[in-house]
N, C-alpha and C. Protein backbone atom coordinates (compact mmCIF):
# COMPACT_ATOMS: atom_id res chain seq x y z
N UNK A 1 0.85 -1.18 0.00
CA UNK A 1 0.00 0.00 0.00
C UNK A 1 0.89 1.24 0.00
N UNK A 2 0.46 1.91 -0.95
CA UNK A 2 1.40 3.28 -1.32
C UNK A 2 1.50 4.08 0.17
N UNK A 3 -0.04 4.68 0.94
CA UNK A 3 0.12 5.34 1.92
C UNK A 3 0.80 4.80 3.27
N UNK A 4 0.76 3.38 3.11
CA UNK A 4 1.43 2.50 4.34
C UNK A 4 2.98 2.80 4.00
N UNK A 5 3.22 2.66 2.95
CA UNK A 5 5.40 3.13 2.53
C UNK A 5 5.48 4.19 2.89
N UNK A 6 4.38 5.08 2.31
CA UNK A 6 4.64 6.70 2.95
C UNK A 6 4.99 7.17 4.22
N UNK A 7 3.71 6.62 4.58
CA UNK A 7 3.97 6.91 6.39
C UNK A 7 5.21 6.44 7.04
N UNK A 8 5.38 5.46 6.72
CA UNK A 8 6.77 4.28 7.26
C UNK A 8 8.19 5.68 6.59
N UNK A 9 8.36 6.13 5.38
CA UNK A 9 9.42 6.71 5.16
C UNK A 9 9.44 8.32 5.54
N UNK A 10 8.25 8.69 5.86
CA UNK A 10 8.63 10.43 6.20
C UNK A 10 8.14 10.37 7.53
N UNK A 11 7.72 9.87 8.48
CA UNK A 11 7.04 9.38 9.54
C UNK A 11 8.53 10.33 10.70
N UNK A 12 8.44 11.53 11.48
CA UNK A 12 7.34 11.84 11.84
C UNK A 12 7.10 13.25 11.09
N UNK A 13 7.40 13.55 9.78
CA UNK A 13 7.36 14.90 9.34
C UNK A 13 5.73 15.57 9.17
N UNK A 14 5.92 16.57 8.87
CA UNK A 14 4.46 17.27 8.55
C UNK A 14 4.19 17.26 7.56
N UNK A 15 3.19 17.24 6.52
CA UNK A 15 2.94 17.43 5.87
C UNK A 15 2.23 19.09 5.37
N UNK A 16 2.66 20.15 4.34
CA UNK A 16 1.99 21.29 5.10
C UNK A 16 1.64 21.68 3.28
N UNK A 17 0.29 21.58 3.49
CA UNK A 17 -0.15 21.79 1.98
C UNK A 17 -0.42 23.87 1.59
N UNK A 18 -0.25 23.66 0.49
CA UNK A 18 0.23 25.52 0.41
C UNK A 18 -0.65 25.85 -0.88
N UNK A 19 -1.31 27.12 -1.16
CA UNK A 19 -1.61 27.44 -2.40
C UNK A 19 -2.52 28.70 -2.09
N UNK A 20 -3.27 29.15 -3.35
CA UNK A 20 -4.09 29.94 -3.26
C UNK A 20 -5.48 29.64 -2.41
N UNK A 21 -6.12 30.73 -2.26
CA UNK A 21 -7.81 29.98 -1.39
C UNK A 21 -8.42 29.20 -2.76
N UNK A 22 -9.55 28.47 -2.40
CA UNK A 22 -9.66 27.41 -3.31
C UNK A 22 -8.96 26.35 -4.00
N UNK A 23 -7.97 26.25 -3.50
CA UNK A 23 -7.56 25.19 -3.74
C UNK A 23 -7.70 23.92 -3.57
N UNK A 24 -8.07 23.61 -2.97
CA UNK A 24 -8.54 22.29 -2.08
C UNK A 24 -7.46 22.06 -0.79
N UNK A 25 -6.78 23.02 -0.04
CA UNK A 25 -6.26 22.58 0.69
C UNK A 25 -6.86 22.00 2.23
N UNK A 26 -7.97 22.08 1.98
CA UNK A 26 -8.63 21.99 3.70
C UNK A 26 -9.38 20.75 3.58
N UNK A 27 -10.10 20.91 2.01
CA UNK A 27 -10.38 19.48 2.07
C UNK A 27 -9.74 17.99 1.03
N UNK A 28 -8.52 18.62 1.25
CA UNK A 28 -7.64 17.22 0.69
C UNK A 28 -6.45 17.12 2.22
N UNK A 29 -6.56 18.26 2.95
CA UNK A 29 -5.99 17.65 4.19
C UNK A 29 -6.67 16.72 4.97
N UNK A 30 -8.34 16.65 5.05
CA UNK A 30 -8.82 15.63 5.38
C UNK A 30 -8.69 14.21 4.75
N UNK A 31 -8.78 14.21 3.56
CA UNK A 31 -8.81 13.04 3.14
C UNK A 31 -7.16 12.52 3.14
N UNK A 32 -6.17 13.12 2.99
CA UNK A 32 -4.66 12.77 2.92
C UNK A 32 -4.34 12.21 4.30
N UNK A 33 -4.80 12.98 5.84
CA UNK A 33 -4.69 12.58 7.20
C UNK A 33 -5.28 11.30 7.29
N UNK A 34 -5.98 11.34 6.42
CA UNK A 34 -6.61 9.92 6.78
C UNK A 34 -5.92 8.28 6.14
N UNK A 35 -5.70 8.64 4.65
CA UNK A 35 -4.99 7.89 4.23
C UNK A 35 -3.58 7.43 4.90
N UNK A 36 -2.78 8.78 5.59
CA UNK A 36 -1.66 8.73 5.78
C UNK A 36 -1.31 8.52 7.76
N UNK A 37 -2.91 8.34 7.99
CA UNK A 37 -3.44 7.90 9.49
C UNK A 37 -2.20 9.02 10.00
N UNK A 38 -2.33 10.23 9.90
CA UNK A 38 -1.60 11.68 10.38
C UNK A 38 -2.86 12.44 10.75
N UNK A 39 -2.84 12.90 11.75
CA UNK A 39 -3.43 14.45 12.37
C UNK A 39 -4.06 15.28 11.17
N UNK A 40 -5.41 15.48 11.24
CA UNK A 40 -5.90 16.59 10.20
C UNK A 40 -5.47 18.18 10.88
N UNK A 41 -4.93 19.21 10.36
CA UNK A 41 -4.79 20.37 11.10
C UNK A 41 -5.12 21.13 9.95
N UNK A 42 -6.09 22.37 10.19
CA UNK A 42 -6.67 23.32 9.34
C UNK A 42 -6.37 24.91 10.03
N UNK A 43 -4.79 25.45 9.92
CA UNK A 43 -4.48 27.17 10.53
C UNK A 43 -5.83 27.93 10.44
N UNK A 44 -5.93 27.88 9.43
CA UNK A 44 -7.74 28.87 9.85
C UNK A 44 -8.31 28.72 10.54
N UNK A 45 -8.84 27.14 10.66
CA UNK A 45 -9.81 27.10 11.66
C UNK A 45 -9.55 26.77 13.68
N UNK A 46 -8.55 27.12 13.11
CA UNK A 46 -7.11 27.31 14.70
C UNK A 46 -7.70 28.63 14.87
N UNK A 47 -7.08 29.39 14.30
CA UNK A 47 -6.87 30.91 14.31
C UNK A 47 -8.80 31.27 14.43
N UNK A 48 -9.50 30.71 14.05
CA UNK A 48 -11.01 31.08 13.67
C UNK A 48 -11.77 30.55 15.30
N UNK A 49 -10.90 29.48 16.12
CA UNK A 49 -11.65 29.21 17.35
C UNK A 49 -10.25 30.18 18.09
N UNK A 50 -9.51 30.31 18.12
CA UNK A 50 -8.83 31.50 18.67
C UNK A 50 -9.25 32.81 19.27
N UNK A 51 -9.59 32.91 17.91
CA UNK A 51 -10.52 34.32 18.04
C UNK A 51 -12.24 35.02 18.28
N UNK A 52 -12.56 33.75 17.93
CA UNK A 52 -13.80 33.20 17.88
C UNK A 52 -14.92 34.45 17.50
N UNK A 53 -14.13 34.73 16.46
CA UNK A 53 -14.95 35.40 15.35
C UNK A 53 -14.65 34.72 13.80
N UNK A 54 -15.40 35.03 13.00
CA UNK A 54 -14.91 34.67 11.29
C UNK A 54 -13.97 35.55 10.69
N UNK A 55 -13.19 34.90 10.55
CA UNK A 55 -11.67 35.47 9.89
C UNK A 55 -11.88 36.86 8.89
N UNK A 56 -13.09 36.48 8.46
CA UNK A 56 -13.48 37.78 7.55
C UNK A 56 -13.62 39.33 8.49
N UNK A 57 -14.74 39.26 9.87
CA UNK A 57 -14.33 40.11 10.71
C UNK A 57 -13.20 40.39 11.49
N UNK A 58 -12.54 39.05 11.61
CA UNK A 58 -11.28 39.59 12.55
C UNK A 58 -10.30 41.04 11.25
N UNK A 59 -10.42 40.63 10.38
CA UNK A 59 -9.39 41.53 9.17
C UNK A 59 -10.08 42.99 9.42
N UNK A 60 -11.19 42.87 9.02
CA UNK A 60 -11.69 44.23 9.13
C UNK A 60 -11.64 45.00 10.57
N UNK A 61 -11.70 44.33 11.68
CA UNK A 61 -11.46 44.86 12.96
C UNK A 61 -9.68 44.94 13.31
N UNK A 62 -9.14 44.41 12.92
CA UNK A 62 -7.88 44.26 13.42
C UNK A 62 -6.58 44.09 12.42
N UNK A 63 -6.97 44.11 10.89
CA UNK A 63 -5.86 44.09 9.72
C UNK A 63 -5.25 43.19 9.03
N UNK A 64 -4.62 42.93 8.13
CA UNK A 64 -4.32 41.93 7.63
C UNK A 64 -2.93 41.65 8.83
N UNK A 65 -1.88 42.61 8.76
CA UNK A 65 -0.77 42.34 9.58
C UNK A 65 -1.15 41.30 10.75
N UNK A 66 -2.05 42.35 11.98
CA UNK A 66 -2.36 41.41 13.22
C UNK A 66 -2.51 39.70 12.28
N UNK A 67 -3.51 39.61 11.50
CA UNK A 67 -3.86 38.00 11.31
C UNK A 67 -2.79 37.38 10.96
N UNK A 68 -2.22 37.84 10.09
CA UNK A 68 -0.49 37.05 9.77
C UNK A 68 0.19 36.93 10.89
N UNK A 69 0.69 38.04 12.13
CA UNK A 69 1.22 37.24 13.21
C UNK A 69 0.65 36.66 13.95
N UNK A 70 -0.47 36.44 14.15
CA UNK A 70 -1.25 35.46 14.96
C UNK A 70 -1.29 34.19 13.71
N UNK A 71 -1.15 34.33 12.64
CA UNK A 71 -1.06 33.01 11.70
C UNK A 71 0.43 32.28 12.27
N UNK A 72 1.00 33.50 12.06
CA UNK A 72 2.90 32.59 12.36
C UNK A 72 3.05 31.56 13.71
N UNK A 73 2.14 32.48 14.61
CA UNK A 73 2.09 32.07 16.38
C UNK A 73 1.82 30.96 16.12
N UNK A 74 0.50 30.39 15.41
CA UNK A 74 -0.49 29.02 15.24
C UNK A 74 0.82 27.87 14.93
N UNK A 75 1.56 28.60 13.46
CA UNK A 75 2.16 27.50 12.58
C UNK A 75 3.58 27.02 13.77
N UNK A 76 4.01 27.81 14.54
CA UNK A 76 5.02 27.67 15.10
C UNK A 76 4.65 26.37 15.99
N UNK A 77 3.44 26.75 16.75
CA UNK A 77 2.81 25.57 17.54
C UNK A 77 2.63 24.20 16.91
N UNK A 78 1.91 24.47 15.69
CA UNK A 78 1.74 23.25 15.02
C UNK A 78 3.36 22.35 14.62
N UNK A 79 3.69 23.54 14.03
CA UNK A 79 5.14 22.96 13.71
C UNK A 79 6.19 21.98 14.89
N UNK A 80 5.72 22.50 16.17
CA UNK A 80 6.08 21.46 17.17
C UNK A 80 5.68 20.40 16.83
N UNK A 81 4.54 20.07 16.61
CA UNK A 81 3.67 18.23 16.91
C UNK A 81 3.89 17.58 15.31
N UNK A 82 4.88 16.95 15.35
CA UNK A 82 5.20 16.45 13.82
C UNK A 82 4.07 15.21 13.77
N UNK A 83 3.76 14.71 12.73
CA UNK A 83 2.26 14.05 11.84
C UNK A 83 1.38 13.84 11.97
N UNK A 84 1.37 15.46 11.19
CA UNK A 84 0.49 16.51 10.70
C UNK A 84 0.24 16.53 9.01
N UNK A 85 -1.15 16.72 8.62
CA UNK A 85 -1.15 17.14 7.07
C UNK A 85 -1.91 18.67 7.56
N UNK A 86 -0.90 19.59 7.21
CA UNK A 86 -1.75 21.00 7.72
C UNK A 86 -1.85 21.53 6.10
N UNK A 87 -3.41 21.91 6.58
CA UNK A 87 -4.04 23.04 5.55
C UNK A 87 -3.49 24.52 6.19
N UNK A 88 -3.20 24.85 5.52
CA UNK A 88 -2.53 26.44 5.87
C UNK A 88 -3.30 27.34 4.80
N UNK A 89 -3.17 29.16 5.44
CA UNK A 89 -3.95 29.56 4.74
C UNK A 89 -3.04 30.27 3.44
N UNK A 90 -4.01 31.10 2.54
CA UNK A 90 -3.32 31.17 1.35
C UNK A 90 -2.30 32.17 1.35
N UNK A 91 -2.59 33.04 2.09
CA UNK A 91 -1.16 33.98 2.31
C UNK A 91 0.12 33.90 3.31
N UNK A 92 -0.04 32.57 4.04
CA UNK A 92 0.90 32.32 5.03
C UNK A 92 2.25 32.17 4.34
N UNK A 93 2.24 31.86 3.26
CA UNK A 93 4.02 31.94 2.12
C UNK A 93 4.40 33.14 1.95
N UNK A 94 3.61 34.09 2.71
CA UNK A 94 4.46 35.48 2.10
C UNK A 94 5.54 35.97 3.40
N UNK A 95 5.36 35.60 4.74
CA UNK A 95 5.99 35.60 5.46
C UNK A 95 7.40 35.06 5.58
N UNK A 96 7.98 35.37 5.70
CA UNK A 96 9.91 34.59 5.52
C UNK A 96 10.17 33.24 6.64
N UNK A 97 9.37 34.44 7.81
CA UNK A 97 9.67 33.30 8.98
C UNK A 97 9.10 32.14 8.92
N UNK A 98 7.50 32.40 8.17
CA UNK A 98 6.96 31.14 8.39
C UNK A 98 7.68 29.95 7.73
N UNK A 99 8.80 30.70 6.46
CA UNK A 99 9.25 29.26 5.84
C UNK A 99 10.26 28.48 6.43
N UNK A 100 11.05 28.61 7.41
CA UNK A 100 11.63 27.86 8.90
C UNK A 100 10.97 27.27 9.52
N UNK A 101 9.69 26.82 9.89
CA UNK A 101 8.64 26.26 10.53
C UNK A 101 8.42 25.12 8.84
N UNK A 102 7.97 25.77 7.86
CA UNK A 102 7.52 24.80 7.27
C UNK A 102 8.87 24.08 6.52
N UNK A 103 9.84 24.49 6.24
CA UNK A 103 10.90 23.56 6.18
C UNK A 103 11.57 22.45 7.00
N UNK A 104 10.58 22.45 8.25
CA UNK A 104 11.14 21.61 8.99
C UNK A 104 10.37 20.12 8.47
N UNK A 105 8.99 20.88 7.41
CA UNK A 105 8.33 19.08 6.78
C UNK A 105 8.31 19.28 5.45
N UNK A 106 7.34 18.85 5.23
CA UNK A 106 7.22 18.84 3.42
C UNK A 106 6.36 19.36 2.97
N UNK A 107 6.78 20.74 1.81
CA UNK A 107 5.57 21.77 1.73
C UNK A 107 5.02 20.94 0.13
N UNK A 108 3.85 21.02 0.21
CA UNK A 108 3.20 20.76 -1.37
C UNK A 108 2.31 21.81 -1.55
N UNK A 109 2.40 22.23 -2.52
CA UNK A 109 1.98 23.53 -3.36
C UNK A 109 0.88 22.74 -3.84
N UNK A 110 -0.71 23.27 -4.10
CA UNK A 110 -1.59 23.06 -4.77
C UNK A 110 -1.85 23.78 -5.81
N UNK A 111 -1.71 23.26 -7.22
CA UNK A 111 -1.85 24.53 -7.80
C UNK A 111 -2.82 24.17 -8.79
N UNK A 112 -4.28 24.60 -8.79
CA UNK A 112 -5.56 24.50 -10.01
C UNK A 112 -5.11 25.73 -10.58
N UNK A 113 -5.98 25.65 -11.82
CA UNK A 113 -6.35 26.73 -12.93
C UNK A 113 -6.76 28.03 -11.74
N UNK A 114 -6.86 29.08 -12.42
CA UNK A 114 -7.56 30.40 -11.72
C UNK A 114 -8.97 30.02 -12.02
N UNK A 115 -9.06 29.55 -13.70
CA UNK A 115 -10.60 28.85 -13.33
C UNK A 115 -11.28 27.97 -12.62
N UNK A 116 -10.61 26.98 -12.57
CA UNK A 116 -11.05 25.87 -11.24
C UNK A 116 -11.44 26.48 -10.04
N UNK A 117 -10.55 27.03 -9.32
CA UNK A 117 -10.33 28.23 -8.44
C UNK A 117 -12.19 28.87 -8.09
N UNK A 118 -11.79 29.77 -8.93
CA UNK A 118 -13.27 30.26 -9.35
C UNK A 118 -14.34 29.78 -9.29
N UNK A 119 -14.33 29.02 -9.83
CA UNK A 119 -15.80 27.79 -10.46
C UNK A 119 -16.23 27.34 -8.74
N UNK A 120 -14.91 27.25 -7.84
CA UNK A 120 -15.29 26.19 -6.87
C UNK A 120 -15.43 27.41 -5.57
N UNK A 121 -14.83 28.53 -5.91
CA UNK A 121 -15.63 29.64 -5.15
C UNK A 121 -17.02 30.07 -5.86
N UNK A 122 -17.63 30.06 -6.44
CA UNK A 122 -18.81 30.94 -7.10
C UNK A 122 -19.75 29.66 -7.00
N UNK A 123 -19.51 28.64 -7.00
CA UNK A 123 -20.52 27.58 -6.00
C UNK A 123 -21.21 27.43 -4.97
N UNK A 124 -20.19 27.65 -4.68
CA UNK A 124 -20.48 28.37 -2.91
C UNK A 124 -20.62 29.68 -2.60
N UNK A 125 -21.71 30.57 -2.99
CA UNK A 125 -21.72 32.19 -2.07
C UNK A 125 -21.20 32.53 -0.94
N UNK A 126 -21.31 31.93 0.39
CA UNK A 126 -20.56 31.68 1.60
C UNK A 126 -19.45 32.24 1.63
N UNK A 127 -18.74 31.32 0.55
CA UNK A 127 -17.72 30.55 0.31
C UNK A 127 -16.72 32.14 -0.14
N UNK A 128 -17.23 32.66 -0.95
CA UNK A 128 -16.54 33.64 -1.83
C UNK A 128 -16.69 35.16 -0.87
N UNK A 129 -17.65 34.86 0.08
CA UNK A 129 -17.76 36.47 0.95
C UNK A 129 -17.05 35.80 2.25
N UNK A 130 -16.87 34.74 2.33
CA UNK A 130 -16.24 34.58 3.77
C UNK A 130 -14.45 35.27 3.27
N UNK A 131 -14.15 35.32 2.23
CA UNK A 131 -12.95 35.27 1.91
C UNK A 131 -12.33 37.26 1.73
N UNK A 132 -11.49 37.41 2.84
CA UNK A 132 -11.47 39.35 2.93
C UNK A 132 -11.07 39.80 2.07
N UNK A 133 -9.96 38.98 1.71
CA UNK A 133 -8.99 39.87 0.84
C UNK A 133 -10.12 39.87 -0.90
N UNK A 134 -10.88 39.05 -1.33
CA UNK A 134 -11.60 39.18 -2.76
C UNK A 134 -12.64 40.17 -2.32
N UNK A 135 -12.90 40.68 -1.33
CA UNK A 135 -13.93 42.16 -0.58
C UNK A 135 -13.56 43.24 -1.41
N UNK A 136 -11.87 42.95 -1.83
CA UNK A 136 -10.90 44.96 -1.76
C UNK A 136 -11.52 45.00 -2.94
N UNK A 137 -11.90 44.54 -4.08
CA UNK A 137 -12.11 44.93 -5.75
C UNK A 137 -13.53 44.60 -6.15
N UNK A 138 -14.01 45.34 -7.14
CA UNK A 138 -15.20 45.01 -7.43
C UNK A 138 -15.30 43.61 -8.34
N UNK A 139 -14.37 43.09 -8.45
CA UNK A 139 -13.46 42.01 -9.76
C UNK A 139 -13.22 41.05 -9.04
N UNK A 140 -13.73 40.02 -8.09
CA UNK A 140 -12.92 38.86 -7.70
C UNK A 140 -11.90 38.33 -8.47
N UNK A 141 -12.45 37.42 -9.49
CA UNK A 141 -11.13 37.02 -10.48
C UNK A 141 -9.88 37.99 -10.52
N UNK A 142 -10.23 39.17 -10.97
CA UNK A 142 -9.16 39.79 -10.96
C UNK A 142 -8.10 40.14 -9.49
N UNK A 143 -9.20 40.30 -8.60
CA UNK A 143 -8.39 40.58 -7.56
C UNK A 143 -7.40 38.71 -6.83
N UNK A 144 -8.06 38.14 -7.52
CA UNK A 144 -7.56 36.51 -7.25
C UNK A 144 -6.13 36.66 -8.25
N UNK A 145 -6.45 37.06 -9.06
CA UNK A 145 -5.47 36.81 -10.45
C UNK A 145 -3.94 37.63 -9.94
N UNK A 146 -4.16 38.88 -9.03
CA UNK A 146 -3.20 40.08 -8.67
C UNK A 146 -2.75 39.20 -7.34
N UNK A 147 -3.54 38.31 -6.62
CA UNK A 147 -2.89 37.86 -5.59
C UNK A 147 -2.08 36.54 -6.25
N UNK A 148 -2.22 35.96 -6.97
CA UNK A 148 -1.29 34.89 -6.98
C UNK A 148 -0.04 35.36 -7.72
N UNK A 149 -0.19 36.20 -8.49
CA UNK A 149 0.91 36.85 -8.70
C UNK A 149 1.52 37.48 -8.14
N UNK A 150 1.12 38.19 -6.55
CA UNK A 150 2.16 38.10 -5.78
C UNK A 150 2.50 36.99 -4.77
N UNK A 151 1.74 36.09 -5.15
CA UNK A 151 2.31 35.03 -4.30
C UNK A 151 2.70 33.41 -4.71
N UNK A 152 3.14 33.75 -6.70
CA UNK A 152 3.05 32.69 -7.24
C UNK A 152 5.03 32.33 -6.50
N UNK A 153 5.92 33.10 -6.31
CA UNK A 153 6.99 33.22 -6.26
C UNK A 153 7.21 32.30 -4.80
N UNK A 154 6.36 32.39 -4.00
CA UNK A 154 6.61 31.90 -2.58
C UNK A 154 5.99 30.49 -2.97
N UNK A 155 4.84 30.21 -4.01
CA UNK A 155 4.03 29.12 -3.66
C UNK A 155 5.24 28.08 -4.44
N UNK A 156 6.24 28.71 -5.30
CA UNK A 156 7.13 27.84 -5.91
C UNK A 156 8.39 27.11 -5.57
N UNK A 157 8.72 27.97 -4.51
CA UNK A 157 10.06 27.57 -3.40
C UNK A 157 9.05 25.71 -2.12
N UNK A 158 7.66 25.62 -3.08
CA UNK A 158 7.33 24.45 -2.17
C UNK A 158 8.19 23.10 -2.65
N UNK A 159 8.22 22.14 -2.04
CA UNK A 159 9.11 20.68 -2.26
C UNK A 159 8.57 20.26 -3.27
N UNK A 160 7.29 19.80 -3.40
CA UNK A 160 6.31 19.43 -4.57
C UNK A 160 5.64 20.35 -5.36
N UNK A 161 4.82 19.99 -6.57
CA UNK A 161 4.06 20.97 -6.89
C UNK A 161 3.11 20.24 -7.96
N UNK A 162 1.46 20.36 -7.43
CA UNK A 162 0.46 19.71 -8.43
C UNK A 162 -0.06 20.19 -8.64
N UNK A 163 0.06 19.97 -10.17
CA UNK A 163 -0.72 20.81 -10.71
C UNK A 163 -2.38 20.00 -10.58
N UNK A 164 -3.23 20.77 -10.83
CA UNK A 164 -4.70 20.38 -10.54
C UNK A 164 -6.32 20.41 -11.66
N UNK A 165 -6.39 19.65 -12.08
CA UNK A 165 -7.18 19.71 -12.86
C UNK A 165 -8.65 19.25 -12.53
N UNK A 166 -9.57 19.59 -12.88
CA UNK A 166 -11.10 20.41 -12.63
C UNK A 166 -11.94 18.85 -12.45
N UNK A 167 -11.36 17.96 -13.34
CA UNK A 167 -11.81 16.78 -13.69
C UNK A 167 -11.45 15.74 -12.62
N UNK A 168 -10.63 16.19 -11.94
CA UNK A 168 -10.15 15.20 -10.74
C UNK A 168 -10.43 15.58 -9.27
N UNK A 169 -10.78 14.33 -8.69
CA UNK A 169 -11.67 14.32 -7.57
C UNK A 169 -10.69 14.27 -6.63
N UNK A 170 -11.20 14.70 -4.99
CA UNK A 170 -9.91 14.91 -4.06
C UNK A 170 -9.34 13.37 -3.97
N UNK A 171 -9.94 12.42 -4.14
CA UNK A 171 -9.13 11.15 -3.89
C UNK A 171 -7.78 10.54 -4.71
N UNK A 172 -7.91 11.27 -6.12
CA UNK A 172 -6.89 11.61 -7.20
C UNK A 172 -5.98 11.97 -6.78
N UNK A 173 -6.23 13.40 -6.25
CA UNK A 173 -5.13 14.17 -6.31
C UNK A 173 -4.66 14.26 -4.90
N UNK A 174 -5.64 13.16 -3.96
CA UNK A 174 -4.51 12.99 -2.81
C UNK A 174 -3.17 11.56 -2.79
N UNK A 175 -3.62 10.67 -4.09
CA UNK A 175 -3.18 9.68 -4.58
C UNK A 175 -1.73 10.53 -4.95
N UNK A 176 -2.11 11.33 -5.83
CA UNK A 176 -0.85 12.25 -6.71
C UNK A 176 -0.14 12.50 -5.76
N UNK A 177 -0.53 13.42 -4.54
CA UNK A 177 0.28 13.87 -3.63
C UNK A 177 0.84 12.60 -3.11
N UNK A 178 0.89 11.78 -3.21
CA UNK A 178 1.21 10.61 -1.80
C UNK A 178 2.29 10.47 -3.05
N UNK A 179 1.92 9.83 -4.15
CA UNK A 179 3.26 9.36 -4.84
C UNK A 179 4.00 10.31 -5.37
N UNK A 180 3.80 11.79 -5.03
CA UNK A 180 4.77 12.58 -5.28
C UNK A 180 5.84 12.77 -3.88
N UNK A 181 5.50 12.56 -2.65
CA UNK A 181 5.92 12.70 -1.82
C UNK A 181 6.84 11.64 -1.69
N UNK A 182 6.27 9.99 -1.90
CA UNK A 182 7.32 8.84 -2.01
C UNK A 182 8.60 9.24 -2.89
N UNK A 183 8.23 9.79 -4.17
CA UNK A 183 9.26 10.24 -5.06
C UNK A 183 10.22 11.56 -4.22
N UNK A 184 9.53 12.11 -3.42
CA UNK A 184 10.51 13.55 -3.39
C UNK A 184 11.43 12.48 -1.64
N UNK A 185 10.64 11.58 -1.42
CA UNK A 185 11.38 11.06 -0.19
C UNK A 185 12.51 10.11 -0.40
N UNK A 186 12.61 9.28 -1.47
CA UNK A 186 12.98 8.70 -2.44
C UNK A 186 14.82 9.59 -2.52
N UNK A 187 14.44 10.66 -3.12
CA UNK A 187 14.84 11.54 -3.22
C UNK A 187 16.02 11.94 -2.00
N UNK A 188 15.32 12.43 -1.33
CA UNK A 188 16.04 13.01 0.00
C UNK A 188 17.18 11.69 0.77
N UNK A 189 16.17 10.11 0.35
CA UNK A 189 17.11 9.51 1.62
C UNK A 189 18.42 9.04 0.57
N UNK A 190 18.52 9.31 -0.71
CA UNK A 190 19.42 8.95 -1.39
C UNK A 190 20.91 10.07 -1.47
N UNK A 191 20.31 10.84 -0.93
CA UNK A 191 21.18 12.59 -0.63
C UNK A 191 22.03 11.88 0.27
């Protein structure tokens, strides 16, 4: 069994999945923790019983800055308790420090289309107003399109990187991740 080698060769690292919002990182950390019988951990929803408001009001009351160092505080903690598949949120790569915490496991970059992206926010209404930073422009897409471009540079310094297509279901592309991880571990113990 692919996820049984996995666990056995990176065992006790983290797993710390990275990308834009919509990506599927929150819910392919569930299904990956499970396969990989590791800890589900979701920074948002850390930071969201933390504060115990919706992340969307904490920004507007208190800024993007405050939420990023109270993001770093979370990851530092987490980063103690190794196996972990953490969903992290989408701007936590812009921070320097945070990438010392996540180098201590294995970052995988999620990366769908901007359309996928889209399609799987505009499904969900909720979904697309819970989110602060697509609030600043009258243009979601566009204002999605200006954030990954400043944050395509950080999402690329990750260990892995999958790409994601519209047609594939989270059980796919938590398959992908597992045998990309055997390969990048593969990798490392031959160093």
């Amino acid at each position: 069994n692919v996820f049984q080698r996995l666990y056995e060769m990176m065992n006790p690292l983290n797993v710390y999945l990275v990308g834009m919002m919509g990506s599927g990182k929150s819910s392919l950390a569930k299904i990956l923790s499970t396969k990989l019988n590791y800890k589900c951990t979701d920074i948002d929803s850390l930071i969201q019983s933390d504060i115990g408001m919706p992340i969307g009001e904490y920004f507007t009351r208190h800024g993007e800055t405050r939420f990023r160092e109270m993001e770093t505080a979370i990851l530092s903690s987490v980063a103690n308790n190794p196996g972990q598949v953490v969903a992290t949120g989408g701007g936590l790569v812009l921070r320097e420090e945070n990438w010392k915490f996540l180098r201590g496991g294995i970052v995988v970059f999620l990366n769908p289309s901007m359309s996928t992206i889209m399609n799987r926010l505009v499904k969900n209404p909720t979904e697309l107003s819970s989110r602060p930073l697509l609030q600043k422009g009258p243009d979601p897409r566009r204002t999605l399109e200006d954030l990954m471009k400043k944050r395509q540079q950080y999402y690329l310094q990750a260990d892995i990187h999958v790409p994601i297509d519209e047609s594939q279901s989270l059980h796919d592309v938590a398959d992908t991740v597992a045998q990309r991880i055997v390969s990048h571990m593969k990798v490392i113990q031959q160093n």
